[in-house]
C-alpha atoms as a PDB file:
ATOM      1  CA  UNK A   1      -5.348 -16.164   4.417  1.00  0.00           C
ATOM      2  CA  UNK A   2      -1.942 -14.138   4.019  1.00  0.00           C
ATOM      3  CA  UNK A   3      -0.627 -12.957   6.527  1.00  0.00           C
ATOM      4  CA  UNK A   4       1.924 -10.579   4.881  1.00  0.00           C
ATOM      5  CA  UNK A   5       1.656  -7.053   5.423  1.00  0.00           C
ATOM      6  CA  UNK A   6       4.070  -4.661   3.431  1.00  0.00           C
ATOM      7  CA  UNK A   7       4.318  -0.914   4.489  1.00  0.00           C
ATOM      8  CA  UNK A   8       3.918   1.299   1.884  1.00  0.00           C
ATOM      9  CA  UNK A   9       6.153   4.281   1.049  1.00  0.00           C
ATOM     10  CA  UNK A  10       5.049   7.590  -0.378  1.00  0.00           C
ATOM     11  CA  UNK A  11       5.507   7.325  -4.007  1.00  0.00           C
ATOM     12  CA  UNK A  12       3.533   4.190  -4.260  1.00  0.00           C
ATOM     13  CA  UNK A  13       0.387   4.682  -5.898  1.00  0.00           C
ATOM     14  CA  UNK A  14      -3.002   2.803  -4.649  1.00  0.00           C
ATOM     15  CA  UNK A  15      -6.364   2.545  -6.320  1.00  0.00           C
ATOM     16  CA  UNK A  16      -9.673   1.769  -4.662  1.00  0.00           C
ATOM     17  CA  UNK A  17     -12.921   1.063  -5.495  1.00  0.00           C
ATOM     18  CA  UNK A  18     -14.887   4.342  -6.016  1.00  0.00           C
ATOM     19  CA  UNK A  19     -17.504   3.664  -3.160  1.00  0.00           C
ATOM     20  CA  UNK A  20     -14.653   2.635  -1.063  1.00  0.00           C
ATOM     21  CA  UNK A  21     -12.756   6.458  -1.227  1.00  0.00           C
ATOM     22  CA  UNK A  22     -12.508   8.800   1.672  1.00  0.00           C
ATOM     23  CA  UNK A  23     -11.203  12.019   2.323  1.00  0.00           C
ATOM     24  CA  UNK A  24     -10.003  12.252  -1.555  1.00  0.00           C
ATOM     25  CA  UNK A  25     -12.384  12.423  -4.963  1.00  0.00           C
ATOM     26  CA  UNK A  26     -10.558  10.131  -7.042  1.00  0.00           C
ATOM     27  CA  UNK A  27      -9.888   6.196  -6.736  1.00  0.00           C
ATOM     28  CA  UNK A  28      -6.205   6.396  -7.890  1.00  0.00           C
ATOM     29  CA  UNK A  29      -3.585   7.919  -5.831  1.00  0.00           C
ATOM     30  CA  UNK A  30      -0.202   7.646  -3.929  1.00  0.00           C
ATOM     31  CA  UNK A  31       0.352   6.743  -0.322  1.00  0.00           C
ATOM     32  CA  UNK A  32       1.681  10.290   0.192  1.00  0.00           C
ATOM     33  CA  UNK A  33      -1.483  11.721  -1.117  1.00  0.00           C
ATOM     34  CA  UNK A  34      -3.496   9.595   1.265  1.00  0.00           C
ATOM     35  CA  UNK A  35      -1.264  10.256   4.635  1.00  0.00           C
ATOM     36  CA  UNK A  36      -1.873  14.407   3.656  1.00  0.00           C
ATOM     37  CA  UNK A  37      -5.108  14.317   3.475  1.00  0.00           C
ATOM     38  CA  UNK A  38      -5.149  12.120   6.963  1.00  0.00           C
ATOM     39  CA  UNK A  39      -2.788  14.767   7.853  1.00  0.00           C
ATOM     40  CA  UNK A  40      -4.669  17.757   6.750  1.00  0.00           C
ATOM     41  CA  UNK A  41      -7.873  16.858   9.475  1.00  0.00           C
ATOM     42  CA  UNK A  42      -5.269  17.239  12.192  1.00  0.00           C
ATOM     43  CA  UNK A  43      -2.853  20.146  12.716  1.00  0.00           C
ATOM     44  CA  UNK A  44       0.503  20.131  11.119  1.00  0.00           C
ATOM     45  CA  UNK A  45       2.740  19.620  14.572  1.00  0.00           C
ATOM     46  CA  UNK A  46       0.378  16.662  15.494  1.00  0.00           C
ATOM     47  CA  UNK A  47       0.781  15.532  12.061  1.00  0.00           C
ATOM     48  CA  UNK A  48       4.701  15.411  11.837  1.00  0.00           C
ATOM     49  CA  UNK A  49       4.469  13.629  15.112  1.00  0.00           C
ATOM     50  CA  UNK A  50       1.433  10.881  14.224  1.00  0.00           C
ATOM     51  CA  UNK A  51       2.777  10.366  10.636  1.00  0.00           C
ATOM     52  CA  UNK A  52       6.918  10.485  11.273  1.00  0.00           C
ATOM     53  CA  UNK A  53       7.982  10.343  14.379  1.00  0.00           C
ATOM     54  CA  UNK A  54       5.821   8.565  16.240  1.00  0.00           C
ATOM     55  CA  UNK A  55       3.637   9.730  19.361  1.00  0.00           C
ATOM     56  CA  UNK A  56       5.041   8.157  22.858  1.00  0.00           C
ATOM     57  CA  UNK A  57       2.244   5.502  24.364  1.00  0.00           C
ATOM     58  CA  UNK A  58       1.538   2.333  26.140  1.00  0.00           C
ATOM     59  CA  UNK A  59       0.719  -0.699  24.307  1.00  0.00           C
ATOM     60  CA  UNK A  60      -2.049  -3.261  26.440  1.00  0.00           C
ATOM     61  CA  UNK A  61      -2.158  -6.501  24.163  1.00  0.00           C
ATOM     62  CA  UNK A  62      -4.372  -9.436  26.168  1.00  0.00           C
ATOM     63  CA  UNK A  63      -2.975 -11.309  28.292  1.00  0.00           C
ATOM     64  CA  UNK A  64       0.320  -8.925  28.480  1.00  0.00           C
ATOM     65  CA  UNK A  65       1.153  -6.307  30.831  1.00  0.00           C
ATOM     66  CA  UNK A  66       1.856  -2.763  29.389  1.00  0.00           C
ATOM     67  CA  UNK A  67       4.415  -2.166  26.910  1.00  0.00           C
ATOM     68  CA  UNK A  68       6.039   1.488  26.399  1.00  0.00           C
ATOM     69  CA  UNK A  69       6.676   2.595  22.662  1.00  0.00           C
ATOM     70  CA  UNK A  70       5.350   4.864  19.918  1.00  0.00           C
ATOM     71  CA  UNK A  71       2.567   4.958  17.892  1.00  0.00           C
ATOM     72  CA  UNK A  72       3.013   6.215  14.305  1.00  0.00           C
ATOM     73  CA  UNK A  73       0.427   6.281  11.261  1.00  0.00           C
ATOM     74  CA  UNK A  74       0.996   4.393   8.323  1.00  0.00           C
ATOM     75  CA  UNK A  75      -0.511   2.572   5.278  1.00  0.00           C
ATOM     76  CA  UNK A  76       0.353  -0.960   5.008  1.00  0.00           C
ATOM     77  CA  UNK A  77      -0.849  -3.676   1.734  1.00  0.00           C
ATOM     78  CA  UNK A  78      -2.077  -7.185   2.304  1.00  0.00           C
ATOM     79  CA  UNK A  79      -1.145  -8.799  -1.101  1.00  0.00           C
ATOM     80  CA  UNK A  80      -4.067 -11.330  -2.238  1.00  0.00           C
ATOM     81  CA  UNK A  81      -2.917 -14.995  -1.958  1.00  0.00           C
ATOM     82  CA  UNK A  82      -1.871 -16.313  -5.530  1.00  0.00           C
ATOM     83  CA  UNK A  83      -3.591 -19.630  -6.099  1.00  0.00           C
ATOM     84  CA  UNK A  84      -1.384 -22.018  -7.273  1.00  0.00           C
ATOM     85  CA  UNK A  85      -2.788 -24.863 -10.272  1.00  0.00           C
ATOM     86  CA  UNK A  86      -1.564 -27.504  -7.685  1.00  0.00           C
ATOM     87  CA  UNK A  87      -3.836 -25.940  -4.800  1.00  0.00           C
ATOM     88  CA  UNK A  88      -6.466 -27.593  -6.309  1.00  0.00           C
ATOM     89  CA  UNK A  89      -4.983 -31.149  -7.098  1.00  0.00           C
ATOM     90  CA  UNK A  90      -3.677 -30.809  -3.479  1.00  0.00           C
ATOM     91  CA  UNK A  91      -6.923 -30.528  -2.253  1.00  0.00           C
ATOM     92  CA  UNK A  92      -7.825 -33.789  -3.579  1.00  0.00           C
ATOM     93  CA  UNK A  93      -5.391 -35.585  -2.701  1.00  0.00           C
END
């Protein structure tokens, strides 16, 4: 499985399967479009905050003690893995 995770910025454009959409009608649309219609269920001051700045918290992973930071909303992309032609001969081998 890939592990990669890109953030995604505004202007780049994402399209889901129809059954898949929330909180806009269409399946094609751009980050942007996505993160104001998140923002548009909260309040715009709580939105800047979530979606730019970041909103002060405390972190518990397991097996960790608590870690100060900031939470902020975004929208990241987990690229498929490519199979390669040799995947398959490696397999073999």
């Amino acid at each position: 499985m890939n592990n990669q995770k890109i953030t995604l910025n505004g202007d780049d454009v994402l399209s889901v399967n129809s059954e898949d959409n929330i909180l806009i009608s269409h399946h094609t649309y751009t980050v942007e479009e996505l993160l104001n219609a998140i923002g548009d269920q909260i309040n715009y001051r709580k939105k800047e905050k979530w979606c730019v700045e970041g909103v002060p918290c405390k972190m518990l992973a397991p097996n960790q003690s608590w870690q100060k930071g900031k939470v902020k909303i975004s929208i990241e992309f987990i690229p498929d893995e490519i199979e390669s032609p040799l995947d398959e001969l490696r397999k073999e081998i």
